[in-house]
N, C-alpha and C. Protein backbone atom coordinates (compact mmCIF):
# COMPACT_ATOMS: atom_id res chain seq x y z
N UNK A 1 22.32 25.07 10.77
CA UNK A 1 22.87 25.31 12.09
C UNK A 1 24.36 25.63 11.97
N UNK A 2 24.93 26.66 13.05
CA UNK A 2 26.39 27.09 12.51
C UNK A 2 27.06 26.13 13.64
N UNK A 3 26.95 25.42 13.83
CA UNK A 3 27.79 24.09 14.58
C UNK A 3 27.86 22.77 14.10
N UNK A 4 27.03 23.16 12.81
CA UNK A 4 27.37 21.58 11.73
C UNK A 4 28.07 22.01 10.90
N UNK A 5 29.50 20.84 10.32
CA UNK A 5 29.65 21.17 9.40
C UNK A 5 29.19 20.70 8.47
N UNK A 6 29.88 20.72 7.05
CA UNK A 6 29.33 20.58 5.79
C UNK A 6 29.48 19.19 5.26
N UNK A 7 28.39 19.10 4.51
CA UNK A 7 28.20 17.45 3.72
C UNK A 7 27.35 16.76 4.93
N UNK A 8 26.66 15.56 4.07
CA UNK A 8 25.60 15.12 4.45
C UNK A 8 26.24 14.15 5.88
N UNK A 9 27.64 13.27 5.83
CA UNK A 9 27.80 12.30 6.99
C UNK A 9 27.86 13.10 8.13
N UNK A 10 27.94 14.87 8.09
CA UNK A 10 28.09 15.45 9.50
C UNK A 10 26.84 15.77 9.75
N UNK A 11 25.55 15.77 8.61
CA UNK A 11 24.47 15.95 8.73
C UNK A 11 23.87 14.84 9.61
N UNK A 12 24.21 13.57 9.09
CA UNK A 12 23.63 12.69 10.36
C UNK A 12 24.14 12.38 11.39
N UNK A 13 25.39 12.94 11.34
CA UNK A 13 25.93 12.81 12.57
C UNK A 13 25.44 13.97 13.57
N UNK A 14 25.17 14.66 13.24
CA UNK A 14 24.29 16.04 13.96
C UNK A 14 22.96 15.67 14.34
N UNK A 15 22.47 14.68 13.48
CA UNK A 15 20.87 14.17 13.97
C UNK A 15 20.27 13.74 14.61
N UNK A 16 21.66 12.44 14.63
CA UNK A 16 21.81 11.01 15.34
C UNK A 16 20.71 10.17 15.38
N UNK A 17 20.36 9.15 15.72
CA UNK A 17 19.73 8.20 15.71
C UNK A 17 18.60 7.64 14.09
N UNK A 18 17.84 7.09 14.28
CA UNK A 18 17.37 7.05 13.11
C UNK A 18 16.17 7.54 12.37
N UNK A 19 16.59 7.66 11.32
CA UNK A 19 15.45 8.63 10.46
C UNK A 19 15.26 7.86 9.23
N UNK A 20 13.81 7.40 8.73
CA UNK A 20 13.69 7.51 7.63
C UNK A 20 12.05 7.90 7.12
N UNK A 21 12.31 8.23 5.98
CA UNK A 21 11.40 9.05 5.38
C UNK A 21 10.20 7.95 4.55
N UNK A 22 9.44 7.58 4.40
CA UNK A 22 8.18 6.70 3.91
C UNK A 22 7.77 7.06 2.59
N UNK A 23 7.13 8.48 2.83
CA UNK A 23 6.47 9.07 2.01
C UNK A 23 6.11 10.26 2.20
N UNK A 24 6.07 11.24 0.80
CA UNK A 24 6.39 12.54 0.52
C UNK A 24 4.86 12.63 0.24
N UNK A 25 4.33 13.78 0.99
CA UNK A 25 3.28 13.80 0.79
C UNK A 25 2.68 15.43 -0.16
N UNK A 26 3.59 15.94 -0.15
CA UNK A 26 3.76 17.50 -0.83
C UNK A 26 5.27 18.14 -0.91
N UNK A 27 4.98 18.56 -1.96
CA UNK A 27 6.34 19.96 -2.28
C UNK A 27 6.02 21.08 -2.81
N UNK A 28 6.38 22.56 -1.95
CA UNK A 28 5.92 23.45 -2.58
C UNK A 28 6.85 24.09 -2.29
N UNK A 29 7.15 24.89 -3.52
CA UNK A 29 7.89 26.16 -3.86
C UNK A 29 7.99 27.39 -4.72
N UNK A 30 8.47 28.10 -4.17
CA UNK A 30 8.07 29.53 -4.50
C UNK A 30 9.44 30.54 -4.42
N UNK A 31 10.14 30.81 -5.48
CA UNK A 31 11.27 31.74 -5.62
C UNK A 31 12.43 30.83 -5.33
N UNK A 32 12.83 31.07 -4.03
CA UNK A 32 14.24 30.33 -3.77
C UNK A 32 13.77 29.74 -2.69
N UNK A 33 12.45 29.35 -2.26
CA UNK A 33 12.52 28.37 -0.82
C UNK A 33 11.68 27.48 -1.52
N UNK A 34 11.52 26.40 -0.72
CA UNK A 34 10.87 24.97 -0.71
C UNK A 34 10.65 24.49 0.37
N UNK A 35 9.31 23.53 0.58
CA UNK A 35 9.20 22.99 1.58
C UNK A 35 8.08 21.63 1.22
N UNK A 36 8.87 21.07 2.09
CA UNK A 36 8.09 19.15 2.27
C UNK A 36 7.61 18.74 3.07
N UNK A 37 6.52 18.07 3.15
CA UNK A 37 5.81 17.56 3.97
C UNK A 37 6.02 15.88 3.63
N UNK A 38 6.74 15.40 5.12
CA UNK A 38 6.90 13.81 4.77
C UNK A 38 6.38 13.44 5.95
N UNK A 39 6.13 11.91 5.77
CA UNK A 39 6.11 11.13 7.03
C UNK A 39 6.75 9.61 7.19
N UNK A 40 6.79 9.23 7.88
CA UNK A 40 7.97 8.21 8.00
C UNK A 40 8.52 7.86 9.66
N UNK A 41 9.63 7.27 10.15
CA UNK A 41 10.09 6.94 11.04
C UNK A 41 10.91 7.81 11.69
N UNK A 42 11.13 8.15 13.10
CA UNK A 42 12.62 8.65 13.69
C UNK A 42 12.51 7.70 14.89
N UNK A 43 13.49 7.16 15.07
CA UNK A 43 14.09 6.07 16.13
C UNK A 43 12.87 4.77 16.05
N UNK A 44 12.36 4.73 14.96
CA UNK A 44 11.32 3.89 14.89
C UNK A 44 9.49 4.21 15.87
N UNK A 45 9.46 5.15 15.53
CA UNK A 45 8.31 6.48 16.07
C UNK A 45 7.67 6.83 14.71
N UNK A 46 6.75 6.47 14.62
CA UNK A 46 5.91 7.19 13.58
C UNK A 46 5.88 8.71 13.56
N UNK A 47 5.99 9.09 12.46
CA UNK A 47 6.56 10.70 12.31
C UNK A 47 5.95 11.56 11.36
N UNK A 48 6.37 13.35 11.25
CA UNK A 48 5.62 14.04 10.33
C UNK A 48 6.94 14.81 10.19
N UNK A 49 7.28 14.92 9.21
CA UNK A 49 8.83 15.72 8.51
C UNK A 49 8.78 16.91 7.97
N UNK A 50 8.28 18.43 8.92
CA UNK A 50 8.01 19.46 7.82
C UNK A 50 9.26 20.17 7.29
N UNK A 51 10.05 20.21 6.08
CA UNK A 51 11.28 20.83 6.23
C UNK A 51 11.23 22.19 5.19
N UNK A 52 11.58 23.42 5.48
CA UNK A 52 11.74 24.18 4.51
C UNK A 52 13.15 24.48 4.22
N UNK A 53 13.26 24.47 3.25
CA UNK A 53 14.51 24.95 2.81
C UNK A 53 15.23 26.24 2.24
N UNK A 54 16.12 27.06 2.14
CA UNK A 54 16.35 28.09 1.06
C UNK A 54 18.03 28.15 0.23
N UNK A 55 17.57 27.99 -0.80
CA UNK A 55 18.19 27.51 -1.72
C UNK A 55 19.13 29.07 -2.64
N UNK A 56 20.11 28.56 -3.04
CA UNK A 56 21.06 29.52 -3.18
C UNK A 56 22.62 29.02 -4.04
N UNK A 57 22.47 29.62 -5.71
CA UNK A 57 23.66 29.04 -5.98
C UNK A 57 23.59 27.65 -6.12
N UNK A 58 22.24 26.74 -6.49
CA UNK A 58 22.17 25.46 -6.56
C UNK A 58 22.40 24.94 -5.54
N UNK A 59 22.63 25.06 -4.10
CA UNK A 59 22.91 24.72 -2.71
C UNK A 59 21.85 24.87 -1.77
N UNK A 60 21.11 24.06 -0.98
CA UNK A 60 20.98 24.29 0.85
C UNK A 60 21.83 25.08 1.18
N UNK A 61 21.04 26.54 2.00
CA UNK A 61 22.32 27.26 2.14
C UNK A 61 21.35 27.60 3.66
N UNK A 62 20.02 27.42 3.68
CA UNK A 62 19.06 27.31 5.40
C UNK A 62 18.48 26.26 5.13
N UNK A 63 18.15 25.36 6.43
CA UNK A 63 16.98 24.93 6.76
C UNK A 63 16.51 25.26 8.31
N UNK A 64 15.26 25.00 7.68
CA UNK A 64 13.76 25.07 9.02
C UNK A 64 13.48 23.53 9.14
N UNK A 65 12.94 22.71 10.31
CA UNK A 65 11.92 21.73 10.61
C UNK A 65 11.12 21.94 11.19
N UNK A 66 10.26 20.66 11.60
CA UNK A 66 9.30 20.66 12.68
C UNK A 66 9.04 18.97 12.70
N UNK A 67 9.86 18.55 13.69
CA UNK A 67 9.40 16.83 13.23
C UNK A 67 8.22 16.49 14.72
N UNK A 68 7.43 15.85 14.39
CA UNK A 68 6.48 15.49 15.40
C UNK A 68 5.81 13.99 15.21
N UNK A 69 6.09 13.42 16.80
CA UNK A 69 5.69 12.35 16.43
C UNK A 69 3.93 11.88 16.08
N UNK A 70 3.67 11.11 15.17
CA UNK A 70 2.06 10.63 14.76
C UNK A 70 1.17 10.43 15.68
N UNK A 71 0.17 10.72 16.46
CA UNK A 71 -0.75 9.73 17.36
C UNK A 71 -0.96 8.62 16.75
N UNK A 72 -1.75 7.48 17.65
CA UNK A 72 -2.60 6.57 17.65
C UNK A 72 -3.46 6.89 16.33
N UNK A 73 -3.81 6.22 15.73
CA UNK A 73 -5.54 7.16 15.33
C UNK A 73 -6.26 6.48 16.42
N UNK A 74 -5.94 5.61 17.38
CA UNK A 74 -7.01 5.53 18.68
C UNK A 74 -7.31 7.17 19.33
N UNK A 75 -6.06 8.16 18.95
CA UNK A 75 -5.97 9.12 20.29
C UNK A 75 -6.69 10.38 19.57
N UNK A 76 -7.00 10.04 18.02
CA UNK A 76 -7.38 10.87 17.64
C UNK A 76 -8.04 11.62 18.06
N UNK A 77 -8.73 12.97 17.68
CA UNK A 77 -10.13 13.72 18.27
C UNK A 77 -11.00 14.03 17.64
N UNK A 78 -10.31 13.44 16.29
CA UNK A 78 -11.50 13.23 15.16
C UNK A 78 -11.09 12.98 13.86
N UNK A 79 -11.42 12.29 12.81
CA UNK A 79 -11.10 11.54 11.65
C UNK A 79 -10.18 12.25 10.21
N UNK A 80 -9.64 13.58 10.80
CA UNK A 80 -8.65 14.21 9.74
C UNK A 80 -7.59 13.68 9.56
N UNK A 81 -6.86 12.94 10.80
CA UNK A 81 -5.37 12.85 10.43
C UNK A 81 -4.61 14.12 10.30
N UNK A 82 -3.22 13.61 10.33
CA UNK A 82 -2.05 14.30 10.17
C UNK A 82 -1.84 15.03 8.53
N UNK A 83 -2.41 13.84 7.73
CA UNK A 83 -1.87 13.79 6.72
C UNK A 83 -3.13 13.58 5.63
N UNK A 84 -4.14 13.77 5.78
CA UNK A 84 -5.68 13.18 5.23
C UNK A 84 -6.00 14.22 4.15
N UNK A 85 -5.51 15.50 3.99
CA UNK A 85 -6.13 16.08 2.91
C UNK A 85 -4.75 16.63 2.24
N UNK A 86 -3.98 16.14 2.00
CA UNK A 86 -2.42 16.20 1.44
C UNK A 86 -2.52 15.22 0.18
């Protein structure tokens, strides 16, 4: 984003509230991008962390997300999960 600056404390300060990550459930990459599939907490919300990255010069130089919070598995609509064939 061109309204953050640089280094990670303006990174969470851009985020705000809380995030943490559990478990990495994939990494895939291909040339100069990457992308992860995590899941874990934001503000204490069960979560899904998709982030891609593109890499440049040994640097983050883009990122992409998609954070979404987990259902129930009560709310499920059927027994795949978020995260079940990862």
């Amino acid at each position: 984003s061109p309204s953050v600056e640089d280094g990670i404390e303006a990174l969470k300060k851009y985020l705000g509230g809380s995030i943490e990550y559990k478990t990495n459930h994939r990494v895939l990459a291909e040339g100069n991008f990457a992308l992860t599939v995590n899941e874990g907490y934001r503000d204490g919300v069960h979560t899904s962390f998709f982030d891609m990255f593109r890499i440049a010069g040994g640097k983050i130089v883009e990122h992409w997300d998609t954070v979404e919070a987990v259902p129930l598995k009560s709310e499920w609509k059927n027994q795949n999960g978020k995260f079940s064939n990862l």
